[in-house]
Every structure is written in structure tokens, then in C-alpha cells.
Protein backbone atom coordinates (compact mmCIF):
# COMPACT_ATOMS: atom_id res chain seq x y z
CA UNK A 1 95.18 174.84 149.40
CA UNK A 2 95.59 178.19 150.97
CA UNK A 3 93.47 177.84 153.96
CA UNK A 4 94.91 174.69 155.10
CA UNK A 5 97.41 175.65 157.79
CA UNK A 6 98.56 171.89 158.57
CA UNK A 7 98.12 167.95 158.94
CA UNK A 8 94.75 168.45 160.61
CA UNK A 9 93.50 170.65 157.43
CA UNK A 10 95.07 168.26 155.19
CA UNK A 11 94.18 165.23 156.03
CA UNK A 12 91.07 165.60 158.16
CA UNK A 13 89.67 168.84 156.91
CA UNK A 14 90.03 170.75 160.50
CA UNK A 15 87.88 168.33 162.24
CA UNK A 16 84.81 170.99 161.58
CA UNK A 17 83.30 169.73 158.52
CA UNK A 18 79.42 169.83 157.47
CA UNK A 19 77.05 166.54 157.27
CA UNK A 20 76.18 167.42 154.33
CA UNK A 21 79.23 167.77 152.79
CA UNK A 22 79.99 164.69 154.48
CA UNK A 23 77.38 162.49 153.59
CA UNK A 24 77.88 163.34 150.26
CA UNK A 25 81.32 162.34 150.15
CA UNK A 26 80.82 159.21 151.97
CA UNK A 27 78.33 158.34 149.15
CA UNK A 28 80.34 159.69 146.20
CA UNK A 29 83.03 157.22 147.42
CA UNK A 30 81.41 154.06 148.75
CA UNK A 31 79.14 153.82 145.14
CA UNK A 32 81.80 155.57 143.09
CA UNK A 33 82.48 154.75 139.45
CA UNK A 34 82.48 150.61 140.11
CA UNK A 35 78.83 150.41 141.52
CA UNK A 36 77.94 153.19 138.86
CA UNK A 37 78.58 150.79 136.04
CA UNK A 38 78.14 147.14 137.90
CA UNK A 39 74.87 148.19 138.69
CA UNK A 40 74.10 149.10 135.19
CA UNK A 41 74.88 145.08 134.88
CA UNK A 42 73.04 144.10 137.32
CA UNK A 43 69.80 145.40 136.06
CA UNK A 44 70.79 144.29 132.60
CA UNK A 45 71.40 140.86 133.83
CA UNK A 46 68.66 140.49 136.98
CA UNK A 47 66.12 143.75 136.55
CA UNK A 48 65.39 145.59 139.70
CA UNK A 49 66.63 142.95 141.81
CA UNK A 50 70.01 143.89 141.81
CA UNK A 51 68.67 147.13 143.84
CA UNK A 52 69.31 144.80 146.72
CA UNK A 53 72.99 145.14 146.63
CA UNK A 54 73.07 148.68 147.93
CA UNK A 55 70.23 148.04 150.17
CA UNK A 56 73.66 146.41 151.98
CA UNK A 57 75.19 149.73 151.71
CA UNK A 58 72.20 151.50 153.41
CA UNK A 59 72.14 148.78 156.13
CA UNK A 60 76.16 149.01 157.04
CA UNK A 61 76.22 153.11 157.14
CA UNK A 62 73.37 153.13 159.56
CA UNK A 63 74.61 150.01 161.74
CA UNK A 64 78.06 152.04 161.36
CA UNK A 65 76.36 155.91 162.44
CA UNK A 66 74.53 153.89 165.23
CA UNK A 67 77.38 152.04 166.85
CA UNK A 68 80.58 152.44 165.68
CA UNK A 69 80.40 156.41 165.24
CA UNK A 70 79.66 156.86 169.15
CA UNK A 71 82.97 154.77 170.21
CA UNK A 72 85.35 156.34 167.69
CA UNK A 73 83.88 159.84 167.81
CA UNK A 74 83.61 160.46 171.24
CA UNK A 75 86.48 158.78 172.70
CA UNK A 76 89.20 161.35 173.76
CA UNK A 77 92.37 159.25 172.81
CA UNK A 78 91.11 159.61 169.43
CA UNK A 79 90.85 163.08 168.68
CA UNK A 80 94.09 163.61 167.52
CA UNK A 81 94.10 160.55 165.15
CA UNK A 82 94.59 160.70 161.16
CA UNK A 83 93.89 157.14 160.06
CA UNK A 84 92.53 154.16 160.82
CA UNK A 85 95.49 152.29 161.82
CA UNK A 86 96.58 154.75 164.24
CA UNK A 87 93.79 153.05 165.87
CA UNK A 88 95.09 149.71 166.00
CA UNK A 89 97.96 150.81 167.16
CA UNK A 90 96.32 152.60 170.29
CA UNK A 91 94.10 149.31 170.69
CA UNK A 92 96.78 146.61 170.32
CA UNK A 93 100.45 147.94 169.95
CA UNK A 94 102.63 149.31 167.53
CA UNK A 95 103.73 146.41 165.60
CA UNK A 96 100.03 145.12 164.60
CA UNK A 97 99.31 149.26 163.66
CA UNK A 98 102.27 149.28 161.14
CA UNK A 99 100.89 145.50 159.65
CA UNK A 100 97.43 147.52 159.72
CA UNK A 101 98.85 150.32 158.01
CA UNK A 102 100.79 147.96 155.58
CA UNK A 103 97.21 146.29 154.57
CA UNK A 104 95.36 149.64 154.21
CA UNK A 105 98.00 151.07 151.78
CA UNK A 106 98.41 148.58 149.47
CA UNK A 107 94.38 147.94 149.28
CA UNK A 108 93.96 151.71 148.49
CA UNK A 109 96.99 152.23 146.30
CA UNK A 110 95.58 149.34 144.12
CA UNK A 111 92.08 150.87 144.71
CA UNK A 112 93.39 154.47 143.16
CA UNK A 113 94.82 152.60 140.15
CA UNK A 114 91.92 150.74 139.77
CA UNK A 115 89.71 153.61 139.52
CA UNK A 116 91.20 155.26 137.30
CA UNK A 117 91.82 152.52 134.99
CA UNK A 118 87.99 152.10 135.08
CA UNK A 119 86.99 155.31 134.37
CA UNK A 120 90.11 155.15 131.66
CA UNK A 121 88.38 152.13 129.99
CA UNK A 122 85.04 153.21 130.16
CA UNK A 123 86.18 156.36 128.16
CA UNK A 124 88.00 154.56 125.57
CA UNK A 125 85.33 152.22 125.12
CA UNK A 126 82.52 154.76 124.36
CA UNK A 127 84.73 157.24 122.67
CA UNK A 128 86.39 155.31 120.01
CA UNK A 129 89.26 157.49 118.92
CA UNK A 130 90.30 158.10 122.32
CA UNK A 131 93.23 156.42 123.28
CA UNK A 132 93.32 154.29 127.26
CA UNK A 133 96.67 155.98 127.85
CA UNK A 134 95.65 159.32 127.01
CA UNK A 135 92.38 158.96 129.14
CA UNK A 136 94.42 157.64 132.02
CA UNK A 137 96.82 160.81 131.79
CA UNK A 138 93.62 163.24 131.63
CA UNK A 139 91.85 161.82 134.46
CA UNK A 140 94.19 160.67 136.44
CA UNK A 141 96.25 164.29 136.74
CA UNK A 142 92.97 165.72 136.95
CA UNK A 143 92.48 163.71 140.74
CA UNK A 144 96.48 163.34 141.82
CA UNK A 145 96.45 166.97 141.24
CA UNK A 146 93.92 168.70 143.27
CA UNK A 147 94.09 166.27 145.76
CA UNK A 148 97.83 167.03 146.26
CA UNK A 149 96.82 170.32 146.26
CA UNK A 150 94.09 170.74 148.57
CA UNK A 151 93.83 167.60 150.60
CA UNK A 152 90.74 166.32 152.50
CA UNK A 153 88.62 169.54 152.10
CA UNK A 154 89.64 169.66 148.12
CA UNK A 155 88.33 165.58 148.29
CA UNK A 156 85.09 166.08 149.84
CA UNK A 157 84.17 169.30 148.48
CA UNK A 158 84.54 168.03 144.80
CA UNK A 159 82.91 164.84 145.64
CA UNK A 160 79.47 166.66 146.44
CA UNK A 161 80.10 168.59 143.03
CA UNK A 162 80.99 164.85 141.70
CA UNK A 163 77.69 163.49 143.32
CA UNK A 164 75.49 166.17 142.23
CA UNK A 165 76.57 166.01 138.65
CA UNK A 166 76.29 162.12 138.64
CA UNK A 167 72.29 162.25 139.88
CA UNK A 168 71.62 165.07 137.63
CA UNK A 169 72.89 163.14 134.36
CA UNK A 170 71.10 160.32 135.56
CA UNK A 171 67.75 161.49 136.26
CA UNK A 172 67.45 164.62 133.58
CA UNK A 173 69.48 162.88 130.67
CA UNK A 174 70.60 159.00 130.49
CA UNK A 175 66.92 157.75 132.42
CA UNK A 176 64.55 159.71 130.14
CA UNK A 177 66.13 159.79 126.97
CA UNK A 178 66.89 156.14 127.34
CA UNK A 179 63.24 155.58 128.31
CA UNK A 180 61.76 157.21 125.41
CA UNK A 181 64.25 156.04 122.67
CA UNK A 182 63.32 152.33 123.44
CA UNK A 183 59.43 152.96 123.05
CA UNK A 184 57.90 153.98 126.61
CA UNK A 185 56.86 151.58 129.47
CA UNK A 186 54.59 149.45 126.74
CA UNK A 187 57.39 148.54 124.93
CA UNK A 188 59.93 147.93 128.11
CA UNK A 189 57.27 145.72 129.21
CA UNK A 190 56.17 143.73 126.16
CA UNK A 191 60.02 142.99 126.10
CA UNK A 192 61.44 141.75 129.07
CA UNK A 193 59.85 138.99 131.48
CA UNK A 194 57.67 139.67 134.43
CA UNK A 195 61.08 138.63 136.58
CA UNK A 196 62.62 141.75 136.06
CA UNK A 197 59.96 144.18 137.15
CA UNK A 198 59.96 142.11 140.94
CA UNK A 199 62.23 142.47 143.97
CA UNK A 200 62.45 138.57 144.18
CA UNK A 201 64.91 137.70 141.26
CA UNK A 202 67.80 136.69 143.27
CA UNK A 203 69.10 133.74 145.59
CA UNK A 204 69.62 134.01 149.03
CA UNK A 205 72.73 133.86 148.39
CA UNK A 206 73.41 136.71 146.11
CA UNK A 207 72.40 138.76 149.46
CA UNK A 208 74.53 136.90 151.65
CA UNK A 209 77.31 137.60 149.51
CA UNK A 210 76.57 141.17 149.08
CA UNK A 211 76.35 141.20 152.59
CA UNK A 212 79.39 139.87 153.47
CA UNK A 213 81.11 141.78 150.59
CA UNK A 214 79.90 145.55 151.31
CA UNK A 215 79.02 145.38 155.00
CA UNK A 216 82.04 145.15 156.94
CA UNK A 217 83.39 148.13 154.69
CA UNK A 218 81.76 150.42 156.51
CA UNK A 219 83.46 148.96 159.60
CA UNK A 220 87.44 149.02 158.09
CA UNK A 221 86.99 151.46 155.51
CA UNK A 222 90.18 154.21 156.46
CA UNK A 223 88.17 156.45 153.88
CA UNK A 224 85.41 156.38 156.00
CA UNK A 225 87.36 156.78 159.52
CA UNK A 226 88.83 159.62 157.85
CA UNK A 227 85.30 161.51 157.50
CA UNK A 228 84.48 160.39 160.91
CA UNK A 229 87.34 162.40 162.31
CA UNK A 230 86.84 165.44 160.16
CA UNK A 231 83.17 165.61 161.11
CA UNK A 232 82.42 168.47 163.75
CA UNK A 233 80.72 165.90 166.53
CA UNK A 234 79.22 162.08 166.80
CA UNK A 235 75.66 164.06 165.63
CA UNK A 236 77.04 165.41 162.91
CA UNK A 237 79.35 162.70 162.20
CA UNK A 238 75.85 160.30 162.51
CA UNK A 239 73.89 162.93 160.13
CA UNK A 240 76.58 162.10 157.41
CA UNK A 241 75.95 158.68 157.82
CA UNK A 242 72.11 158.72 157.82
CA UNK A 243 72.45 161.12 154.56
CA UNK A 244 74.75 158.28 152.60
CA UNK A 245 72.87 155.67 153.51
CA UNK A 246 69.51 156.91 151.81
CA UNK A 247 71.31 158.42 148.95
CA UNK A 248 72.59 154.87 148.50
CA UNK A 249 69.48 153.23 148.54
CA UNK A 250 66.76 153.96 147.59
CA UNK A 251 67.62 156.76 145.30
CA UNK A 252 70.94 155.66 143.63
CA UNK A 253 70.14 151.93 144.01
CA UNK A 254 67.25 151.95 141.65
CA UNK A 255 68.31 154.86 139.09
CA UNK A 256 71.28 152.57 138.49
CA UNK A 257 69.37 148.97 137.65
CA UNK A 258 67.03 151.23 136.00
CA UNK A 259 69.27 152.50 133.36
CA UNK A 260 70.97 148.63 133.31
CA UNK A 261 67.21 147.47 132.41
CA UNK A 262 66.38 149.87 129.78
CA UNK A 263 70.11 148.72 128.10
CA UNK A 264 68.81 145.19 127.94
CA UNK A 265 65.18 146.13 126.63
CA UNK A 266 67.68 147.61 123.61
CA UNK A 267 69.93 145.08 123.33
CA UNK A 268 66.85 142.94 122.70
CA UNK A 269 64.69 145.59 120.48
CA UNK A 270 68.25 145.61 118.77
CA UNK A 271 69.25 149.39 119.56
CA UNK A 272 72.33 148.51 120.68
CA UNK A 273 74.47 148.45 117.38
CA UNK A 274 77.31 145.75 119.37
CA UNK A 275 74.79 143.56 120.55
CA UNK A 276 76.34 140.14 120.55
CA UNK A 277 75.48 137.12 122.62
CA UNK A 278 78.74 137.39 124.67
CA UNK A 279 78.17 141.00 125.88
CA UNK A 280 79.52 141.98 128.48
CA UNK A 281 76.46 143.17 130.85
CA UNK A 282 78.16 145.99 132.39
CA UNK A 283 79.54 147.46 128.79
CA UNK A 284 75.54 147.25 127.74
CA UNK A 285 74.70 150.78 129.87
CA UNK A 286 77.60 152.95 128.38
CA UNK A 287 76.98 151.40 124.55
CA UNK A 288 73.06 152.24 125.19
CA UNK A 289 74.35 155.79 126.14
CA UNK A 290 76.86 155.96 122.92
CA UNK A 291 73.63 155.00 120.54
CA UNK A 292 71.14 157.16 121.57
CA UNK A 293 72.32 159.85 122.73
CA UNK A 294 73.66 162.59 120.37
CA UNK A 295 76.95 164.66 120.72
CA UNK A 296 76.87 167.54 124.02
CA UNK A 297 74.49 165.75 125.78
CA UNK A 298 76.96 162.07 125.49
CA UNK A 299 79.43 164.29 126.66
CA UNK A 300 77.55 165.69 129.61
CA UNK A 301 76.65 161.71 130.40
CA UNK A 302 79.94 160.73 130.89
CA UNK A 303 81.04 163.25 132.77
CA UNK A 304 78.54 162.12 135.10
CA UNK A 305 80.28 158.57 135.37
CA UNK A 306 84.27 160.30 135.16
CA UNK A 307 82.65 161.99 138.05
CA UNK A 308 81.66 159.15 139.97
CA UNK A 309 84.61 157.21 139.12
CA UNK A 310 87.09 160.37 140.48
CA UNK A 311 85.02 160.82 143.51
CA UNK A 312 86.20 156.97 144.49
CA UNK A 313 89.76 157.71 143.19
CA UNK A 314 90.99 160.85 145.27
CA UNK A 315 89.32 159.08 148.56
CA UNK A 316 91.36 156.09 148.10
CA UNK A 317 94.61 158.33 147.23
CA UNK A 318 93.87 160.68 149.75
CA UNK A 319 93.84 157.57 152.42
CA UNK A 320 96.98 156.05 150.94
CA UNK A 321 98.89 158.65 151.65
CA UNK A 322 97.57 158.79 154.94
CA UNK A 323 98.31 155.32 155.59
CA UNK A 324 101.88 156.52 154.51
CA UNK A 325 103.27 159.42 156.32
CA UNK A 326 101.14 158.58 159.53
CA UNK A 327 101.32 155.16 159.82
CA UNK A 328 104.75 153.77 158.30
CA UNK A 329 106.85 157.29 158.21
CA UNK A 330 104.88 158.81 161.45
CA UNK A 331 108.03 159.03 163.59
CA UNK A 332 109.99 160.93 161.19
CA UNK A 333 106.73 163.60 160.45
CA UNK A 334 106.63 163.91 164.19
CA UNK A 335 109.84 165.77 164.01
CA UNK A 336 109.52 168.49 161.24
CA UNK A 337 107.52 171.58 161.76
CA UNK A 338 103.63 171.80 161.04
CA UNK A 339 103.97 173.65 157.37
CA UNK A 340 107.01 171.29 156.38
CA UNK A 341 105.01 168.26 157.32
CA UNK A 342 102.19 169.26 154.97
CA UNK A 343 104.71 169.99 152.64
CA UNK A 344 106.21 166.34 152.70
CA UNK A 345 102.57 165.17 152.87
CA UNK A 346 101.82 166.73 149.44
CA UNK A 347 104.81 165.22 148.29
CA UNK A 348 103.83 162.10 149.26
CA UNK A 349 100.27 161.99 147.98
CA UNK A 350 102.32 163.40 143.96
CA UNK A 351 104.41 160.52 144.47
CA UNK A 352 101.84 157.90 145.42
CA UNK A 353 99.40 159.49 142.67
CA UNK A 354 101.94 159.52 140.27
CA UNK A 355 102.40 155.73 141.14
CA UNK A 356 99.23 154.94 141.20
CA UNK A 357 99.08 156.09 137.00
CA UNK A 358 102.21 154.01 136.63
CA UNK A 359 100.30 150.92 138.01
CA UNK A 360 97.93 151.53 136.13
CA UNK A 361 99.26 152.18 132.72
CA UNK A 362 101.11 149.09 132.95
CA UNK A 363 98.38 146.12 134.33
CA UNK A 364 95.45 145.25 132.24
CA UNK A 365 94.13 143.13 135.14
CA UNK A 366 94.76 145.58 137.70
CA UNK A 367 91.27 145.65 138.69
CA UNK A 368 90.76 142.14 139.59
CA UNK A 369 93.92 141.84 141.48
CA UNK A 370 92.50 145.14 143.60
CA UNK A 371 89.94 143.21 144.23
CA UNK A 372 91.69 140.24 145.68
CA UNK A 373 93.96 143.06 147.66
CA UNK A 374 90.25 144.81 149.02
CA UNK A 375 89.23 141.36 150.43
CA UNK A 376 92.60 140.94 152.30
CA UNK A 377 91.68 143.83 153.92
CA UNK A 378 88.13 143.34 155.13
CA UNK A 379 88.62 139.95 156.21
CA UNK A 380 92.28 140.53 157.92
CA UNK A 381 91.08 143.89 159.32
CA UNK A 382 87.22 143.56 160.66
CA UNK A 383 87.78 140.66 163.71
CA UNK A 384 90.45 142.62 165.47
CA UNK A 385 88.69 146.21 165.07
CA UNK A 386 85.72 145.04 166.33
CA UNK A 387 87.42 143.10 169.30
CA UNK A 388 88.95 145.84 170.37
CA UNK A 389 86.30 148.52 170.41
CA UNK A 390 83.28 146.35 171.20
CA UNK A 391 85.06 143.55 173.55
CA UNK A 392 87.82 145.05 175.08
CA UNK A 393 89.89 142.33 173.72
CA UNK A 394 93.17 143.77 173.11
CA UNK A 395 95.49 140.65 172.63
CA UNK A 396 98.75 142.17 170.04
CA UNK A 397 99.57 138.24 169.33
CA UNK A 398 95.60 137.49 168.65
CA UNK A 399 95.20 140.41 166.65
CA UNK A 400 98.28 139.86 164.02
CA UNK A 401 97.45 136.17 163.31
CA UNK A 402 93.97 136.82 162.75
CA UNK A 403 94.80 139.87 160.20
CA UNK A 404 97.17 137.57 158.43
CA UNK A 405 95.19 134.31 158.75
CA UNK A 406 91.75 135.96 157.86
CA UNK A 407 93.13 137.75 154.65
CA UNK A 408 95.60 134.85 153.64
CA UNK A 409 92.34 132.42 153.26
CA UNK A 410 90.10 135.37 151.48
CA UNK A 411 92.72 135.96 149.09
CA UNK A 412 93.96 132.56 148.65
CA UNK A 413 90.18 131.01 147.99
CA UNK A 414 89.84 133.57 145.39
CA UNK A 415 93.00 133.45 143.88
CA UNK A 416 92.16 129.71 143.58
CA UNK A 417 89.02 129.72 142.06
CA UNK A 418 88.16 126.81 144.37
CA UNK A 419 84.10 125.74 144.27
CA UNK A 420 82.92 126.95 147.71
CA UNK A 421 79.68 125.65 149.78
CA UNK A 422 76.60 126.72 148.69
CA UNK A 423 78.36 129.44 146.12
CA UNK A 424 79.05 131.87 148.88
CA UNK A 425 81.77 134.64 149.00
CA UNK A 426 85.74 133.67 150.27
CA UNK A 427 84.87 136.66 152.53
CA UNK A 428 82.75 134.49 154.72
CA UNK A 429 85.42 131.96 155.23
CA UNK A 430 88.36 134.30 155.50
CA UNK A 431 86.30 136.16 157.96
CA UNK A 432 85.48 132.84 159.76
CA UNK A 433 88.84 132.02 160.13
CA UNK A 434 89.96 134.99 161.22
CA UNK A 435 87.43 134.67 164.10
CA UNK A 436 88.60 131.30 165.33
CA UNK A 437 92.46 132.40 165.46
CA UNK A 438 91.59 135.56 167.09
CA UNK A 439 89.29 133.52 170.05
CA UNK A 440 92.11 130.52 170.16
CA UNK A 441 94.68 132.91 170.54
CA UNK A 442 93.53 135.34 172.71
CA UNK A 443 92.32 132.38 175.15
CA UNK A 444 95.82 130.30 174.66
CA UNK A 445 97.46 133.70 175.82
């Protein structure tokens, strides 16, 4: 808090940061607390299949530090920029960057609230005389607080402490106690079928749709344009991005099904004192954790996944209120003095926090409709962005129909629960659409 002098400290940490720190971050954020525990389901559910969902995660960030680094990076009309609307805006004009800005803080205010109610229900449901509000309260001051506080730099620094502490409790406490208290590789193996000890349990599909799902986030993601710009240069900037995606998978990729399989080798040896046919697969991991491991070392487990779920929740507040004072309220931050602004910016990100904690106290099914609001974004978002940097194509009329036709179909084919072709993702088809507008447009104008 005290060395940040203004906006540039705040929200893009002085444009000098580390790759390492960097990388870390980017990590600590794009697997966060939801791929923590869904790929605890996934290996519960598939085996060490389900590894292939992050190998997506690998593939974007390097795709991203090969291509899309170099053109936002090194182009001077950028340097000055604080979110990833503001590039829109510079691309198309201002009207689509406030609809762009509009898009990117409602999908990350949802995206705070559903963090934290995550992390919130995860606690109650492994501590049993813990309360969800009272969980909510403690984490969720916990993040609004030194994020408000410190900004950026406060962000990524504690999401490399975040990340560390997450791989440590996996590797020195949940994967070998876990591993020993269900018998050893004998027993893991006289248990489950050959399928989940192979790369091949899945259906083309499931990659598709992981695909579709997690690569264009490293394309739209205003968490991840906001790293970009506090990185030092494009190399370091690239480093970051060669650092996450590695981190992602291999190493984080198959520590996570690993601990999902070794919950379903006890939930069929019987370990698991809630086994019931209905189980929910991702709930198997942290009631594994509650059974077998005693008191201290529980508590140093979860603080591994609190920490992974906080490290996703101050990125997405820290980029809401970005999307905030820059994009929708820029013109009236343009006019106060550097200290005020950062003043009124760490108002901002209390107020949106403290929102945020609202939202979340009050919706049980926030998490689902964060979803739906996530999708909007990638498939409204990804067609224009990459017309404009990649194609030149710089049509304002083109752009705005294809944000609002591309995330209108996403949202409204999952809201819908209509049977798609060949089971794949509303992504595909929202993004699909968004392409044709964008083409008929731009050539009908």
C-alpha cells in the first residue's frame, strides 16, 4: 500500500513486474479454487483422463505468450492502458469499449462472488460446525481487504504465496497420506478398473468442449491483460506465460486427478464415512481429506484450497474494479489528481468487494449463473478482439452485434438446457454465431 504512488501501481503493478511472480499469478488464477476441486471430480469420476482438461490450459497460455503477447505488449498505443476494454475502445470506438467494459464487469463481479461462495461451501462442508455465513465473512474480508489495500502488486504477490502453499499441501500432505491410508498402489489398483490408470478415458468431445471452454480465456481474460501490462517487456511478459502454462499441466493437472482417484479408491474400499450412491464427485476429495487426515495437518490442507480459491477471487475483484473506474467512470478519474484517483479506486474495489459478499450471501445458485455470465463473455468478446488485432478489421457496427449476438446464443442455449449436436458446448455455437454476424456485417458495411 505504501509504495504505490498511483493508478499505474495500483492497478498494473508499475508496469515492472517479475515473470516469476507473474507466472505464478497467472496460474494461481486461471486453476484457482474451481479447477482445484473439479479436478478432484474428474479423477474421481474418469481417472487420469481428466488431466486433459488443463492440457487446454497449457495449450492457450503458450498460443497466447506466442501471438497475442507480441501485439498487445509491444504496441505503443497500449502502454498506457489499464484494462482490457480500453482496448476495444482504441480498436473499434467508444461505444463498443463501454458494452466491453459492461460484459467484463458483470462476468468478474459474479466471478468474485462465486469464489468466495466456493471456498465458503467447501469450508462449511468439511468443517461441520462452521457456519457458510461466517466462512463467507472470514474469507471474503480476508481478499476485499488487502486487495483494497494494496492493489495489483498485493494480488500477485499473495497469489505466489497462495500457489506455493497449494502445491506444498498437495504433494507433502493430501497425495501421500491419502496414498498410504487407502493401502499403497496394490490396493489402488486391485480397486479401480484398468480405465482409470490410461490417458484414453474420454470422448472426443469432452476435449472439444474443454477446448472451446478454457481456450479462448486466455484470449479475453481482463485478468490476464492486466498481467500483460504490468509485466516489464513482451520477454518477460512471454516467460510468465511459458511458466503458467507448465505449472498448469503437467504438474497441477495430474496432482489434482490424482488426489480425485485416490477419493474414489475410498469411496469404494468404504473410507469415506458419506459414501452414498448419489455423491457428489467433486465433494468426494475434501470428505477423503476430512477422514483421514487428523486435526493440524486438515487444517494445513485446507488452507491449501482457501488459498487457491482467494488467489481466483482478488484477480477477478481486482479486474472488476478496473473494468469500473477505467472503463465506465474513466472520464470523471481523468480529472482528479493521481493520489485522489487511487483513493476513489480503493473505494471502488471496498464497494465492489463488499458487493460481491452481499451477492454472495444472498444466492445459493450464484455459481451456476456465473457461469452462464463467464460464457457471455468469451463468446461475445473473442470474434471482435481477435478481428481487430489479427485482421485489422475494425468495423464499431460489426463488432457490437457480434458481442451481443455471440453471448445472447451462449447464454441462451445454456440457460435452455436445449440437447445440442453431438453433446458439444453452447460456446461453440455462440462463438459460431458471433463469427457469421461479425463477417456479414462488416462486409454489408
Amino acid at each position: 500500500m505504501h509504495k504505490n504512488e498511483g493508478q499505474d501501481d495500483y492497478y498494473v503493478g508499475g508496469r515492472n513486474m517479475g515473470a516469476t511472480h507473474i507466472g505464478l499469478s497467472v496460474v494461481a488464477t486461471d486453476v484457482g479454487g474451481g479447477f482445484s476441486i473439479g479436478l478432484g471430480g474428474l479423477g474421481f469420476t474418469m481417472g487420469i483422463s481428466g488431466s486433459w482438461m488443463l492440457f487446454t490450459g497449457l495449450l492457450g497460455a503458450w498460443l497466447a505468450a506466442v501471438f497475442l503477447i507480441p501485439r498487445v505488449k509491444s504496441n505503443p498505443a497500449f502502454a498506457k492502458f489499464y484494462t482490457f476494454p480500453q482496448i476495444f475502445r482504441y480498436l473499434f470506438n467508444r461505444d463498443v469499449g463501454i458494452v466491453a467494459g459492461i460484459i467484463c464487469f458483470v462476468g468478474y463481479l459474479g466471478f468474485t462472488s462465486s469464489q468466495l461462495l466456493a471456498g465458503a461451501k467447501l469450508a462449511a462442508g468439511t468443517f461441520k460446525d462452521l457456519d457458510l455465513n461466517m466462512a463467507l465473512l472470514v474469507m471474503g474480508i480476508i481478499a476485499v481487504v488487502y486487495t483494497v489495500l494494496g492493489g495489483l502488486k498485493a494480488v500477485i504477490y499473495t497469489d505466489t504465496i497462495q500457489w506455493i502453499i497449494l502445491i506444498l499441501g498437495f504433494i507433502f500432505i493430501g497425495l501421500p497420506i491419502s496414498f498410504f491410508h487407502v493401502g499403497g498402489w496394490h490396493e489402488i489398483q486391485n480397486t479401480l478398473p484398468p480405465k482409470f490408470f490410461t490417458l484414453s478415458n474420454l470422448t472426443w468431445q469432452d476435449l472439444a468442449n474443454w477446448g472451446i471452454t478454457i481456450l479462448p480465456i486466455w484470449f479475453v481474460g481482463m485478468t490476464l491483460y492486466q498481467r500483460i501490462f504490468a509485466s516489464k517487456d513482451v520477454k518477460t511478459a512471454q516467460r510468465a506465460w511459458y511458466i503458467a502454462g507448465l505449472f498448469e499441466w503437467p504438474i497441477m493437472a495430474f496432482m489434482g486427478v490424482s488426489l480425485g482417484v485416490l477419493a474414489r479408491v475410498a469411496f469404494e474400499q468404504d473410507i469415506i464415512a458419506e459414501a452414498t450412491a448419489n455423491l457428489d464427485p467433486e465433494m468426494g476429495l475434501p470428505i477423503l481429506l476430512r477422514n483421514v487426515l487428523p486435526a493440524g495437518i486438515m487444517g494445513l490442507m485446507m488452507s491449501a484450497y482457501f488459498s487457491a480459491v482467494l488467489s481466483t477471487a482478488d484477480s477477478c475483484l481486482m479486474a472488476a474494479s478496473g473494468n469500473l473506474t477505467t472503463d465506465l467512470f474513466g472520464r470523471w478519474f481523468d480529472k482528479q489528481p493521481e493520489k485522489k484517483s487511487m483513493r476513489y479506486s480503493q473505494l471502488f474495489t471496498l464497494i465492489i468487494g463488499a458487493v460481491a459478499l452481499i451477492i454472495a450471501m444472498q444466492m445459493t445458485n450464484v455459481l451456476e449463473l456465473m457461469l452462464y455470465s463467464y460464457a457471455f463473455m468469451v463468446s461475445g468478446l473473442l470474434v471482435p478482439i481477435l478481428a481487430g488485432l489479427f485482421w485489422n478489421r475494425t468495423n464499431p457496427k460489426a463488432a457490437l452485434a457480434s458481442m451481443i449476438i455471440g453471448g445472447g446464443v451462449t447464454a441462451g442455449l445454456a440457460i435452455s438446457g436445449i440437447a445440442l449436436p453431438l453433446e458439444l458446448d453452447a460456446n461453440l455455437f455462440g462463438l459460431l454465431a458471433s463469427l457469421a454476424v461479425f463477417l456479414l456485417i462488416d462486409k454489408l458495411t
